[in-house]
PDB file of N, CA and C in Angstrom:
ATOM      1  N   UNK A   1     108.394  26.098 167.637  1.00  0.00           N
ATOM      2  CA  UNK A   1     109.385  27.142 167.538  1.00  0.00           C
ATOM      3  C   UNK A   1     109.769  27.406 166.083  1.00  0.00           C
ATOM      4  N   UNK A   2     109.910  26.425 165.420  1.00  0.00           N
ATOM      5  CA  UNK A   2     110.110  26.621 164.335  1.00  0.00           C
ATOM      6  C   UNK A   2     109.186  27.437 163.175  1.00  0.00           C
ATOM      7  N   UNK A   3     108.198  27.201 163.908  1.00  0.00           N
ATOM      8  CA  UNK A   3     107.143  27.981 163.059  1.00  0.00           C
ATOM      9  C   UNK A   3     107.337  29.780 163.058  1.00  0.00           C
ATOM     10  N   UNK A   4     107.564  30.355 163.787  1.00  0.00           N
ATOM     11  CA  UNK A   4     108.377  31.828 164.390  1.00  0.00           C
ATOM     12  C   UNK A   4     108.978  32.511 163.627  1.00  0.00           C
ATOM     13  N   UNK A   5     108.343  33.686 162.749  1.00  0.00           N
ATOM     14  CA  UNK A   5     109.759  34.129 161.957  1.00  0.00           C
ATOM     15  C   UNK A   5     110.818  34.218 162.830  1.00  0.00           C
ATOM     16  N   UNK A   6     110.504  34.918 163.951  1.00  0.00           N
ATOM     17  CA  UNK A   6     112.043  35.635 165.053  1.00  0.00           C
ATOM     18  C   UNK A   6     112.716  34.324 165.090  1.00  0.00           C
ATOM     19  N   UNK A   7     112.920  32.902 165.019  1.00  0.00           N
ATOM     20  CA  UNK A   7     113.670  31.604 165.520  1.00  0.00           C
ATOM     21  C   UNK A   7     114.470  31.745 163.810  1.00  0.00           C
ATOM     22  N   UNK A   8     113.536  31.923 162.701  1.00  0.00           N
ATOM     23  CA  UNK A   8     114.813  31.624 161.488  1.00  0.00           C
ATOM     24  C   UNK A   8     115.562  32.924 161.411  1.00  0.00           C
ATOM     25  N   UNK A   9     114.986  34.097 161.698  1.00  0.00           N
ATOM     26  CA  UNK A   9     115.799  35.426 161.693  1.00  0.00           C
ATOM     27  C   UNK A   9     116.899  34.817 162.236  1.00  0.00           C
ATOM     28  N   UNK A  10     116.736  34.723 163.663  1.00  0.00           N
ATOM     29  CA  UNK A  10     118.294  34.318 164.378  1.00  0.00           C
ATOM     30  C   UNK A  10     119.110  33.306 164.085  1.00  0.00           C
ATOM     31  N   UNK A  11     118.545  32.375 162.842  1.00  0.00           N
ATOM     32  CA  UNK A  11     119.415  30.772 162.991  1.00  0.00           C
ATOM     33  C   UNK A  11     120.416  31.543 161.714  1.00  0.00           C
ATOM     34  N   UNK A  12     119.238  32.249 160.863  1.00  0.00           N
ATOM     35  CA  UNK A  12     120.092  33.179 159.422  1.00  0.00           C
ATOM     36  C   UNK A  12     121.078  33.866 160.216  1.00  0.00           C
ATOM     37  N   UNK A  13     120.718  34.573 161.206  1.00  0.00           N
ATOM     38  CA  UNK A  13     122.013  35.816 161.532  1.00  0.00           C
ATOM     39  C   UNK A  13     123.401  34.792 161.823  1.00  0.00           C
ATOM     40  N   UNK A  14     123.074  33.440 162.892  1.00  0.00           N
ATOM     41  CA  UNK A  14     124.021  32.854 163.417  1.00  0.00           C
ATOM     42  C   UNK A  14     124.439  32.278 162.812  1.00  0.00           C
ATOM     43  N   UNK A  15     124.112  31.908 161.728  1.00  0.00           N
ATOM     44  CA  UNK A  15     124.596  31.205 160.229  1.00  0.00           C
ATOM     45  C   UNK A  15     125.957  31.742 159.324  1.00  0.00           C
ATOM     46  N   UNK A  16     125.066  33.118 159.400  1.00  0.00           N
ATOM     47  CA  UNK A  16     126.156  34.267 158.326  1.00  0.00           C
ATOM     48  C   UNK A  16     127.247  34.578 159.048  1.00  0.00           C
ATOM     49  N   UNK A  17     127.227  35.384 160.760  1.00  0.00           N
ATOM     50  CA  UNK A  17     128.029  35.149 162.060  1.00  0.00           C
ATOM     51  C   UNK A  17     129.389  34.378 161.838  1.00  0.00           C
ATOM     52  N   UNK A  18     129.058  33.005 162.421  1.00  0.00           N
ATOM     53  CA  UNK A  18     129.195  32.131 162.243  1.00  0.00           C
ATOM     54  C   UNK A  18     130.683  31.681 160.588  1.00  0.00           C
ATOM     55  N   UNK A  19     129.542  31.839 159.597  1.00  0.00           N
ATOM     56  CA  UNK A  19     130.679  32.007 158.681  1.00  0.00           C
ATOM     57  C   UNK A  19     131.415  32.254 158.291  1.00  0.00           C
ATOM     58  N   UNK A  20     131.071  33.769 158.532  1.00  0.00           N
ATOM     59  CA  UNK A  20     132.135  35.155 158.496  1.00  0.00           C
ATOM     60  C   UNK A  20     133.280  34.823 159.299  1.00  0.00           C
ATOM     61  N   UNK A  21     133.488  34.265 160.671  1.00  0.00           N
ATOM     62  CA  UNK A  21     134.403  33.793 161.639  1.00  0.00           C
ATOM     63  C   UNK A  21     135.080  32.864 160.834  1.00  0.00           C
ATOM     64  N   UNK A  22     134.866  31.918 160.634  1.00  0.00           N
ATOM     65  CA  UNK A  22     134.771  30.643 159.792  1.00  0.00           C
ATOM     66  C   UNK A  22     136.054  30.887 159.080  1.00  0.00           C
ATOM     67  N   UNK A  23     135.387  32.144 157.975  1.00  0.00           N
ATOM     68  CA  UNK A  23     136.391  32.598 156.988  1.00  0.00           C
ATOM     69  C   UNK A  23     137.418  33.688 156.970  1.00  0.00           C
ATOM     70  N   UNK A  24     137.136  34.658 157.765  1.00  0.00           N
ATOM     71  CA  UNK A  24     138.559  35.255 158.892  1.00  0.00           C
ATOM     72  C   UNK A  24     139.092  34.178 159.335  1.00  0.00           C
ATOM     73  N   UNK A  25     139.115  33.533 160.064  1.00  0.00           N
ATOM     74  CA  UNK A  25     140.068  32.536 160.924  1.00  0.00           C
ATOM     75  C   UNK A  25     141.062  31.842 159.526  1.00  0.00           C
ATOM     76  N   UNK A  26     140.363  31.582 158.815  1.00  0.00           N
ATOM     77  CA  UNK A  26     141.097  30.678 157.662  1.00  0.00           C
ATOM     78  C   UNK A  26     141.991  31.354 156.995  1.00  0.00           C
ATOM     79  N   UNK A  27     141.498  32.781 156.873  1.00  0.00           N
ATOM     80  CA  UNK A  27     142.551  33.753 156.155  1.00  0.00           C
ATOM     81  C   UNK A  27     143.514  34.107 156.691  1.00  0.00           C
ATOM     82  N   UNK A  28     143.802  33.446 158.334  1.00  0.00           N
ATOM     83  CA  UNK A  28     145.121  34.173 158.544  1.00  0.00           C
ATOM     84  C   UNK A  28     146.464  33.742 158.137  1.00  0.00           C
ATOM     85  N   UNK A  29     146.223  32.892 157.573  1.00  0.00           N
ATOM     86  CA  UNK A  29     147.146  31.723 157.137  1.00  0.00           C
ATOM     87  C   UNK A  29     147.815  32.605 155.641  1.00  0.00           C
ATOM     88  N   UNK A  30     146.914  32.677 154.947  1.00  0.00           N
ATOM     89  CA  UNK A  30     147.515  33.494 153.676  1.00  0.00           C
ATOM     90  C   UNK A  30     148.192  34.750 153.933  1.00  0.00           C
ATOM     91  N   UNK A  31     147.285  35.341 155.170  1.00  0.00           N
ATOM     92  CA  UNK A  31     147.568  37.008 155.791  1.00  0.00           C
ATOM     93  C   UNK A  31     148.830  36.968 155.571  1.00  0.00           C
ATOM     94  N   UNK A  32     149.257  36.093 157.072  1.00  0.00           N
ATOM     95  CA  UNK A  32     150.533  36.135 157.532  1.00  0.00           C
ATOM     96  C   UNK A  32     152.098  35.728 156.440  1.00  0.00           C
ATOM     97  N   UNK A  33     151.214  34.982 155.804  1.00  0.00           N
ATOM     98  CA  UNK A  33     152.133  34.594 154.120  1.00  0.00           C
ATOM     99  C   UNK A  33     152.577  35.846 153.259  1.00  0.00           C
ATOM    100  N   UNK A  34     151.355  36.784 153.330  1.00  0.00           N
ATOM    101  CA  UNK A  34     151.564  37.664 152.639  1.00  0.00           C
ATOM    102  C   UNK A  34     152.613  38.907 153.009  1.00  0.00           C
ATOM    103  N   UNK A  35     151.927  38.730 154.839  1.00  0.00           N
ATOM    104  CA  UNK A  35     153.042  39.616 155.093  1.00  0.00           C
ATOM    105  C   UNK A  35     154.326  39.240 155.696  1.00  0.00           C
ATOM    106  N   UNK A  36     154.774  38.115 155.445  1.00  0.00           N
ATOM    107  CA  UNK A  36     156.288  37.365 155.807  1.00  0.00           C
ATOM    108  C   UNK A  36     156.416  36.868 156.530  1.00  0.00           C
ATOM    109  N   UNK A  37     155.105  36.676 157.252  1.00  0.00           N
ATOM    110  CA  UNK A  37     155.164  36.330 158.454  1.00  0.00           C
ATOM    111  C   UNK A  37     155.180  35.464 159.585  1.00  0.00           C
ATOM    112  N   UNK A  38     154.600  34.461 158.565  1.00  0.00           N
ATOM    113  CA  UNK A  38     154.407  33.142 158.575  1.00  0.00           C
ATOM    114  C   UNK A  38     155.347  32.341 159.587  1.00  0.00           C
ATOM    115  N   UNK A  39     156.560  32.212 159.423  1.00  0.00           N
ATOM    116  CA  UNK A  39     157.578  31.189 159.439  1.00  0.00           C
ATOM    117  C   UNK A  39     158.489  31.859 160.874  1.00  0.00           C
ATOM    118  N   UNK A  40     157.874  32.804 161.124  1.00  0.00           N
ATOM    119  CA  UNK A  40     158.859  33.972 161.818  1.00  0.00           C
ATOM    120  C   UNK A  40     159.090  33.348 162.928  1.00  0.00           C
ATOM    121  N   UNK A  41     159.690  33.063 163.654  1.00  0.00           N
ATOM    122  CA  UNK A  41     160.052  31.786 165.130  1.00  0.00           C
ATOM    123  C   UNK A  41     159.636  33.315 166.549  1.00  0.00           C
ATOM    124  N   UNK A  42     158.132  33.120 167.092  1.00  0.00           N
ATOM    125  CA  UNK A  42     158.100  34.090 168.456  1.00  0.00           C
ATOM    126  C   UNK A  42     158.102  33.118 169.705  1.00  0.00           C
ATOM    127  N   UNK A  43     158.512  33.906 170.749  1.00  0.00           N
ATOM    128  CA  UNK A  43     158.302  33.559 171.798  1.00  0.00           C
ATOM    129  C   UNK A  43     157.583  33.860 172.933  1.00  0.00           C
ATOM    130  N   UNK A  44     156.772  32.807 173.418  1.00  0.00           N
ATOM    131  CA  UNK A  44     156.105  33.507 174.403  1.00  0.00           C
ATOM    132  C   UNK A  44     155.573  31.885 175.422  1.00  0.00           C
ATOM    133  N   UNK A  45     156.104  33.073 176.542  1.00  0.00           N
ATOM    134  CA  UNK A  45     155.606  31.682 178.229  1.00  0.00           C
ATOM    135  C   UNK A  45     157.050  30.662 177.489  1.00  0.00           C
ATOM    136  N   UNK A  46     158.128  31.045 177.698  1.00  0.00           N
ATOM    137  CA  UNK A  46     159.017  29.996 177.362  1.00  0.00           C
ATOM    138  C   UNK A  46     158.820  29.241 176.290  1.00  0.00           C
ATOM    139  N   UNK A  47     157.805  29.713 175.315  1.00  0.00           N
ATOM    140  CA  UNK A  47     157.621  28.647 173.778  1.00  0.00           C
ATOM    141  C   UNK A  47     158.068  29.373 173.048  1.00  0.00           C
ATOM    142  N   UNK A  48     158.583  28.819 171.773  1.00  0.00           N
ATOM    143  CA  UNK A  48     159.190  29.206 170.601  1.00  0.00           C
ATOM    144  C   UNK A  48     158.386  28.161 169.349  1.00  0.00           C
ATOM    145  N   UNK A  49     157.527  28.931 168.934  1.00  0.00           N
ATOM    146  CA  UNK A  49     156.608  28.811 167.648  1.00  0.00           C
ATOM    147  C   UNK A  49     156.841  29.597 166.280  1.00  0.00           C
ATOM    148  N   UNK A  50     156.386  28.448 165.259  1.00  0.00           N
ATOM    149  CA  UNK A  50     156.430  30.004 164.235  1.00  0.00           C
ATOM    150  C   UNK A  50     155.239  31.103 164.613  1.00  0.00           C
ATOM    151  N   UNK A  51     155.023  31.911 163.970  1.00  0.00           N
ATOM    152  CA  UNK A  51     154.022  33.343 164.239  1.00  0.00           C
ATOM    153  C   UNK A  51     152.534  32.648 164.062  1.00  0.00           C
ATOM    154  N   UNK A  52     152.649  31.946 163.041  1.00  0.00           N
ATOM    155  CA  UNK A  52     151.160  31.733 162.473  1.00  0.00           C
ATOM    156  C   UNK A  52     150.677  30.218 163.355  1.00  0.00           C
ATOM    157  N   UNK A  53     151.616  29.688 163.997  1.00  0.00           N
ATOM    158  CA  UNK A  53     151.077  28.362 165.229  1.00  0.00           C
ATOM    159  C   UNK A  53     150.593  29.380 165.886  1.00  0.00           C
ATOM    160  N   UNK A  54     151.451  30.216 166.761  1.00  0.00           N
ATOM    161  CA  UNK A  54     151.263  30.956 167.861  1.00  0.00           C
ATOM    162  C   UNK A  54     149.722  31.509 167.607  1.00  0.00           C
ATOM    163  N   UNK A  55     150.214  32.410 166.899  1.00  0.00           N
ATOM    164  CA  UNK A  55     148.602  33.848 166.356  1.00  0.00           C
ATOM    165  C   UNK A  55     147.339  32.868 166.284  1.00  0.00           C
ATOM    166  N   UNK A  56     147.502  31.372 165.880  1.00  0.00           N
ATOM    167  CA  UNK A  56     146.268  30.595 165.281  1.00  0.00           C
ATOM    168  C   UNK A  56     145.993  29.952 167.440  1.00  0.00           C
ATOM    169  N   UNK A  57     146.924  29.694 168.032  1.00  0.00           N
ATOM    170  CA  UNK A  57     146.349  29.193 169.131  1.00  0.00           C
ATOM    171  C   UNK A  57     145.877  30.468 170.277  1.00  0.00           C
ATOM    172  N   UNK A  58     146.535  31.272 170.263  1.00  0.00           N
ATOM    173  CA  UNK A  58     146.095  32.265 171.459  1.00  0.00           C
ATOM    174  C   UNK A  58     144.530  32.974 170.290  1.00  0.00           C
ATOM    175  N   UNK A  59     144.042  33.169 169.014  1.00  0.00           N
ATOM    176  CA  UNK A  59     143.183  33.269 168.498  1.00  0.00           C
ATOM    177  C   UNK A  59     141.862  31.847 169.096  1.00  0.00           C
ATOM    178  N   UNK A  60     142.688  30.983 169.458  1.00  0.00           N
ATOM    179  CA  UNK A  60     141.616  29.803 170.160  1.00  0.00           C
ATOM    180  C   UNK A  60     141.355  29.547 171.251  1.00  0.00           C
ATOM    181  N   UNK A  61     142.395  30.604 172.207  1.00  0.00           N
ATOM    182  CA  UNK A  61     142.001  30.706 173.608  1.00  0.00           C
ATOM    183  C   UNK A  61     141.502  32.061 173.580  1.00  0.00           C
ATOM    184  N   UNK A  62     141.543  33.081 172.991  1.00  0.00           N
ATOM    185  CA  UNK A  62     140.618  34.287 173.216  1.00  0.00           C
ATOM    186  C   UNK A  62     138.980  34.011 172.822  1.00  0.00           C
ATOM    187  N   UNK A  63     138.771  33.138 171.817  1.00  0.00           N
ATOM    188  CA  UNK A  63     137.908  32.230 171.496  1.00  0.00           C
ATOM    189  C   UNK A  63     137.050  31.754 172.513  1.00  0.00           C
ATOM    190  N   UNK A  64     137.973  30.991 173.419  1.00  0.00           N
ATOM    191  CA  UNK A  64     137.195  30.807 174.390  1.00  0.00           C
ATOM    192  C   UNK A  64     136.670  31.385 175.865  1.00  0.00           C
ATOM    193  N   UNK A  65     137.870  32.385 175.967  1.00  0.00           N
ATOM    194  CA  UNK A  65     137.466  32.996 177.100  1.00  0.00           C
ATOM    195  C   UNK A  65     136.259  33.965 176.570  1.00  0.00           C
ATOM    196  N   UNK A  66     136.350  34.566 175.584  1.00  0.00           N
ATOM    197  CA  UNK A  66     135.236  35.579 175.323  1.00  0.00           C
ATOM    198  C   UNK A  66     133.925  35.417 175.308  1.00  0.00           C
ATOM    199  N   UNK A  67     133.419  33.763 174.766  1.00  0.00           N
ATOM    200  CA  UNK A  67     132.243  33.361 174.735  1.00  0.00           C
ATOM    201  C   UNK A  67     131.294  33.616 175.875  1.00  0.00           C
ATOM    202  N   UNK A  68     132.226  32.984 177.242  1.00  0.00           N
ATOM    203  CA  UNK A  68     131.603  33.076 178.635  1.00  0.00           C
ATOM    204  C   UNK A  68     131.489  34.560 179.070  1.00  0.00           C
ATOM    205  N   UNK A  69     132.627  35.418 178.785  1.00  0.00           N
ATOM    206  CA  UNK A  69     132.668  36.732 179.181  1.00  0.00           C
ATOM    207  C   UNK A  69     131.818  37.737 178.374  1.00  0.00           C
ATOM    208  N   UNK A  70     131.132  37.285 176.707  1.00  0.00           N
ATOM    209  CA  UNK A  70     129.997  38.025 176.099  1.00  0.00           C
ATOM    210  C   UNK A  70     129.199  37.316 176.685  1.00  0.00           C
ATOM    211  N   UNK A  71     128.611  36.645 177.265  1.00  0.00           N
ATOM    212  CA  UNK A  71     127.373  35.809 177.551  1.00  0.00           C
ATOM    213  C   UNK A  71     127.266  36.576 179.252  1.00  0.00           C
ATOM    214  N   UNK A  72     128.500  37.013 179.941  1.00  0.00           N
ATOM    215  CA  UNK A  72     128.081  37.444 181.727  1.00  0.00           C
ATOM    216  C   UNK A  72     127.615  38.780 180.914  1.00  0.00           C
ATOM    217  N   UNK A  73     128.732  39.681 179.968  1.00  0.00           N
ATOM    218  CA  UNK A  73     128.195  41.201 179.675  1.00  0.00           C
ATOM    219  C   UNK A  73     127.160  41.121 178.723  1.00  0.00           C
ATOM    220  N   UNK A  74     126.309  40.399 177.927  1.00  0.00           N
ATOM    221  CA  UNK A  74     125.061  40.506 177.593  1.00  0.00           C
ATOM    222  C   UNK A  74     123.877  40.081 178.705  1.00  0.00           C
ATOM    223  N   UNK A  75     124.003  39.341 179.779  1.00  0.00           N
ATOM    224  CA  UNK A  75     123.167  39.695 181.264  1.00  0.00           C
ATOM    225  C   UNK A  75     123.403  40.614 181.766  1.00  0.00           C
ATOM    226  N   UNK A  76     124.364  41.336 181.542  1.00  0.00           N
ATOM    227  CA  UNK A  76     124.332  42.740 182.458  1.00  0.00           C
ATOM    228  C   UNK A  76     124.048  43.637 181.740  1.00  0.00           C
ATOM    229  N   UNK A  77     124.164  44.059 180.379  1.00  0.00           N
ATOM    230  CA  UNK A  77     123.581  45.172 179.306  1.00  0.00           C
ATOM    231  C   UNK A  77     123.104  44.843 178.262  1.00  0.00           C
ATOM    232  N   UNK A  78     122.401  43.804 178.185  1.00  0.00           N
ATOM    233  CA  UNK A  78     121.396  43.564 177.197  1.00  0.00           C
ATOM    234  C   UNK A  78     122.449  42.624 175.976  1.00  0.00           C
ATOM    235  N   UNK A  79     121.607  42.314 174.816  1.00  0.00           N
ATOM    236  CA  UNK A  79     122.546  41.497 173.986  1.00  0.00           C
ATOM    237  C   UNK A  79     122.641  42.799 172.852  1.00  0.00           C
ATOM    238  N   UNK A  80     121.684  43.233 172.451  1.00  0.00           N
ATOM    239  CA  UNK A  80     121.824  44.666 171.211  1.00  0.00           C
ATOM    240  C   UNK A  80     123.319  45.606 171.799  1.00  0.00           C
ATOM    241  N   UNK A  81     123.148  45.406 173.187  1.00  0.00           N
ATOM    242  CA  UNK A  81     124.853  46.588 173.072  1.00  0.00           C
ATOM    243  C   UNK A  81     125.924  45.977 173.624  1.00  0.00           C
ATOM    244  N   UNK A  82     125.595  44.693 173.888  1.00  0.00           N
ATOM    245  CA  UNK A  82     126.752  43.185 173.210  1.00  0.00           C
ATOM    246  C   UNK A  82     127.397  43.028 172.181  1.00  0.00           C
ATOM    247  N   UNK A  83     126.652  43.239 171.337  1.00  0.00           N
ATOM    248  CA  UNK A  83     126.951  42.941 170.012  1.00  0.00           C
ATOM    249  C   UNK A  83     127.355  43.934 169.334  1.00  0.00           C
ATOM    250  N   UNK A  84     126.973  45.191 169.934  1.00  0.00           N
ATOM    251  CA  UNK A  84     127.643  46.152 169.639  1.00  0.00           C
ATOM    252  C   UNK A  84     128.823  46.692 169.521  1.00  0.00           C
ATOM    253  N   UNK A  85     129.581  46.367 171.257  1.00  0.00           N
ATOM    254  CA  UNK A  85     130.839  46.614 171.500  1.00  0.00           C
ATOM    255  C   UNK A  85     131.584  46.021 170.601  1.00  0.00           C
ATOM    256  N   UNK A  86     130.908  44.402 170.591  1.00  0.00           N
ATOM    257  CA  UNK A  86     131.927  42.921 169.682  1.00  0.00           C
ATOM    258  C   UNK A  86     132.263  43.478 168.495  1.00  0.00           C
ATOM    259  N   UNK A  87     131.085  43.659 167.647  1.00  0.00           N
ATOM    260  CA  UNK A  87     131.020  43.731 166.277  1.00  0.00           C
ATOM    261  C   UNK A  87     131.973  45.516 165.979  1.00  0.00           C
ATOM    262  N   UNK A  88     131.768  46.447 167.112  1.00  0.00           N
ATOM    263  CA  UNK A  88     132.895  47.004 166.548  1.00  0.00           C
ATOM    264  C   UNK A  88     134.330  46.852 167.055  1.00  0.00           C
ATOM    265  N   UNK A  89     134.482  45.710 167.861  1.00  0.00           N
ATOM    266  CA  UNK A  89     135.690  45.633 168.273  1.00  0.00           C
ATOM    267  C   UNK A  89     136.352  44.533 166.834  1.00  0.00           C
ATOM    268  N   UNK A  90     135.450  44.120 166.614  1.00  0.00           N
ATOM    269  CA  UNK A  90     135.891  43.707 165.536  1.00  0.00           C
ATOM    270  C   UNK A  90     136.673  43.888 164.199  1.00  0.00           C
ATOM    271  N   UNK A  91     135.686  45.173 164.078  1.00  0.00           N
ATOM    272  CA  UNK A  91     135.936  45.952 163.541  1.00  0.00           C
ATOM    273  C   UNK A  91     137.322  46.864 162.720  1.00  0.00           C
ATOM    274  N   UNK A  92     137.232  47.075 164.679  1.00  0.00           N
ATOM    275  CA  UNK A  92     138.525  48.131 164.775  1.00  0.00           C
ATOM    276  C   UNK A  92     140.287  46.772 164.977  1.00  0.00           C
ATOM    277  N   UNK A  93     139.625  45.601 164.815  1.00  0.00           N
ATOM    278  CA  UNK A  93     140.834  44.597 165.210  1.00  0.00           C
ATOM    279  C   UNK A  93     141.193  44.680 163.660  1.00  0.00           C
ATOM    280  N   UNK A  94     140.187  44.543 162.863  1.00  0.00           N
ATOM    281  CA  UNK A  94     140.121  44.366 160.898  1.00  0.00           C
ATOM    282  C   UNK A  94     141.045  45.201 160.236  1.00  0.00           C
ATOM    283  N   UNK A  95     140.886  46.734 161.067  1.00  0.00           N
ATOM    284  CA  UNK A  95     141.270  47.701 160.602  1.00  0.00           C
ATOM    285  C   UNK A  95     142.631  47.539 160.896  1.00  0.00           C
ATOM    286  N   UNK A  96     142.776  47.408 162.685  1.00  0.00           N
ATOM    287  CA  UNK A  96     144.310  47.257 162.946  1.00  0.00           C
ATOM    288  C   UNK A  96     144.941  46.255 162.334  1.00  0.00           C
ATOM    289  N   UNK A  97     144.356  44.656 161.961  1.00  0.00           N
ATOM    290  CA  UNK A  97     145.441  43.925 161.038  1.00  0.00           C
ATOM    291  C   UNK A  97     145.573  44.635 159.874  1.00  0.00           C
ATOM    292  N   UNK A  98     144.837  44.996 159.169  1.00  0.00           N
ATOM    293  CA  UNK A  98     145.297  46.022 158.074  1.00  0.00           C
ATOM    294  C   UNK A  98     146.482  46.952 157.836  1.00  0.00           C
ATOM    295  N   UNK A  99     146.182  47.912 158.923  1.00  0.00           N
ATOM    296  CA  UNK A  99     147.213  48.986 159.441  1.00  0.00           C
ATOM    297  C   UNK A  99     148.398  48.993 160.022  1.00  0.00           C
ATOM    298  N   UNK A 100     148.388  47.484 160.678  1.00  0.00           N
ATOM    299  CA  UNK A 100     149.770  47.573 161.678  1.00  0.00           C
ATOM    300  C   UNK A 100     149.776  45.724 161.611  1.00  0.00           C
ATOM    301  N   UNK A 101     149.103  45.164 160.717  1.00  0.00           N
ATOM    302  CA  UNK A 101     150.041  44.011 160.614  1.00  0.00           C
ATOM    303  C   UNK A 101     151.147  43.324 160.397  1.00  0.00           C
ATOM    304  N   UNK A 102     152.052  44.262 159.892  1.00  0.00           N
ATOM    305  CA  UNK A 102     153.243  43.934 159.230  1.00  0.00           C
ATOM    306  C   UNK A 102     154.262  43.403 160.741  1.00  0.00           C
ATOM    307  N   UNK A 103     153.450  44.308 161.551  1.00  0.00           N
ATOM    308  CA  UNK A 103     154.475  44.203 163.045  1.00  0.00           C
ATOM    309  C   UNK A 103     153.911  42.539 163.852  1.00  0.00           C
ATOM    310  N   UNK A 104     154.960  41.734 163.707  1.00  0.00           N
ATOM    311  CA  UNK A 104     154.041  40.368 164.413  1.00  0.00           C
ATOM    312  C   UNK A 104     153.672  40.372 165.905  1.00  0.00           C
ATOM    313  N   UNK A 105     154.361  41.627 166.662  1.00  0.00           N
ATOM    314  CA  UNK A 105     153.124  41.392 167.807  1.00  0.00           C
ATOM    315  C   UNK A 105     151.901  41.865 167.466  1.00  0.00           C
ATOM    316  N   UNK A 106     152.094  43.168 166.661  1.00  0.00           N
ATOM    317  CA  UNK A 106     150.167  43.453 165.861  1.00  0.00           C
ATOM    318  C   UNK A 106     149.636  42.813 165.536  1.00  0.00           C
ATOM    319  N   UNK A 107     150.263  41.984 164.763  1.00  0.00           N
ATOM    320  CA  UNK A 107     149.393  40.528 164.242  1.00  0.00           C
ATOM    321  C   UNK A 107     148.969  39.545 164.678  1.00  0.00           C
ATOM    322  N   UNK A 108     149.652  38.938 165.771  1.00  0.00           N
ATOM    323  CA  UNK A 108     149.289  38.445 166.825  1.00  0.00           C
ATOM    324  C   UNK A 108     147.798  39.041 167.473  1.00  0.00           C
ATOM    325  N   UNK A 109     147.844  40.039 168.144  1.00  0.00           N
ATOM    326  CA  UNK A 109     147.358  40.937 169.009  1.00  0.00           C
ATOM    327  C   UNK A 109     145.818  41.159 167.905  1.00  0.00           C
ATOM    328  N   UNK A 110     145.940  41.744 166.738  1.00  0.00           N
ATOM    329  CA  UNK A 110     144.812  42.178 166.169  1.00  0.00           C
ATOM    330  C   UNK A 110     143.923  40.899 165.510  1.00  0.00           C
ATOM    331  N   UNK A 111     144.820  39.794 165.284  1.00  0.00           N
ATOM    332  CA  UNK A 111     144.146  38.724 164.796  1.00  0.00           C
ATOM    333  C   UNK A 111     143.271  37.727 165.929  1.00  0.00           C
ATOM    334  N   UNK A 112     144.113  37.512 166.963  1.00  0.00           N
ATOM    335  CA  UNK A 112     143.054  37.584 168.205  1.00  0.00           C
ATOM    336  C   UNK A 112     142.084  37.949 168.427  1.00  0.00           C
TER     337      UNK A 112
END
C-alpha cells in the first residue's frame, strides 16, 4: 500500500486536515480573550461555566457526534460531496465567528 501514490496523497491531505483542526481548536482560547469573552460565566443544562470551558466542551461533543454522522452521509453521497458540505460549513462557521462573535451564544454556536 504504501507503494501507491493515491495512499500518500491521502495520508498528506489527512495530515494538513488534521492540523488545520489542531490549530483552530487552539485558537479559541486567544479568540475568546480577544473578544472578552473568556471569563464570561454561561449557562446551560443547569451548568454555569466560564464561555471558553463551555465553547471548548460542546466543540468536543460536536466533535464527536459528527465523525459517525460524516461517515453514515459519505455512504449515502459519496465522500467528494462530504467534504464538500463540511469544508464549506466550515467555512461559513469561520466567517460567522468573525462576524458575529462578539455575541457568546455566536461564539459558542460558530466555534462548534
Amino acid at each position: 500500500m504504501i507503494k501507491k501514490p493515491l495512499f500518500w496523497l491521502i495520508y498528506v491531505i489527512f495530515v494538513v486536515v488534521a492540523a488545520g483542526g489542531l490549530m483552530a481548536t487552539a485558537q479559541i482560547g486567544p479568540i475568546a480573550k480577544d473578544y472578552g469573552l473568556a471569563t464570561l460565566p454561561m449557562m446551560l443544562f443547569g451548568t454555569t461555566l466560564p464561555l471558553l470551558t463551555m465553547t471548548l466542551s460542546i466543540d468536543n461533543l460536536c466533535n464527536g457526534f459528527t465523525r459517525p454522522l460524516c461517515g453514515f452521509i459519505s455512504d449515502k453521497i459519496g465522500r467528494e460531496n462530504t467534504m464538500f458540505i463540511v469544508f464549506t460549513g466550515e467555512g461559513l462557521a469561520m466567517l460567522g465567528l468573525m462576524n458575529y462573535g462578539h455575541d457568546p451564544i455566536l461564539f459558542m454556536t460558530f466555534a462548534a
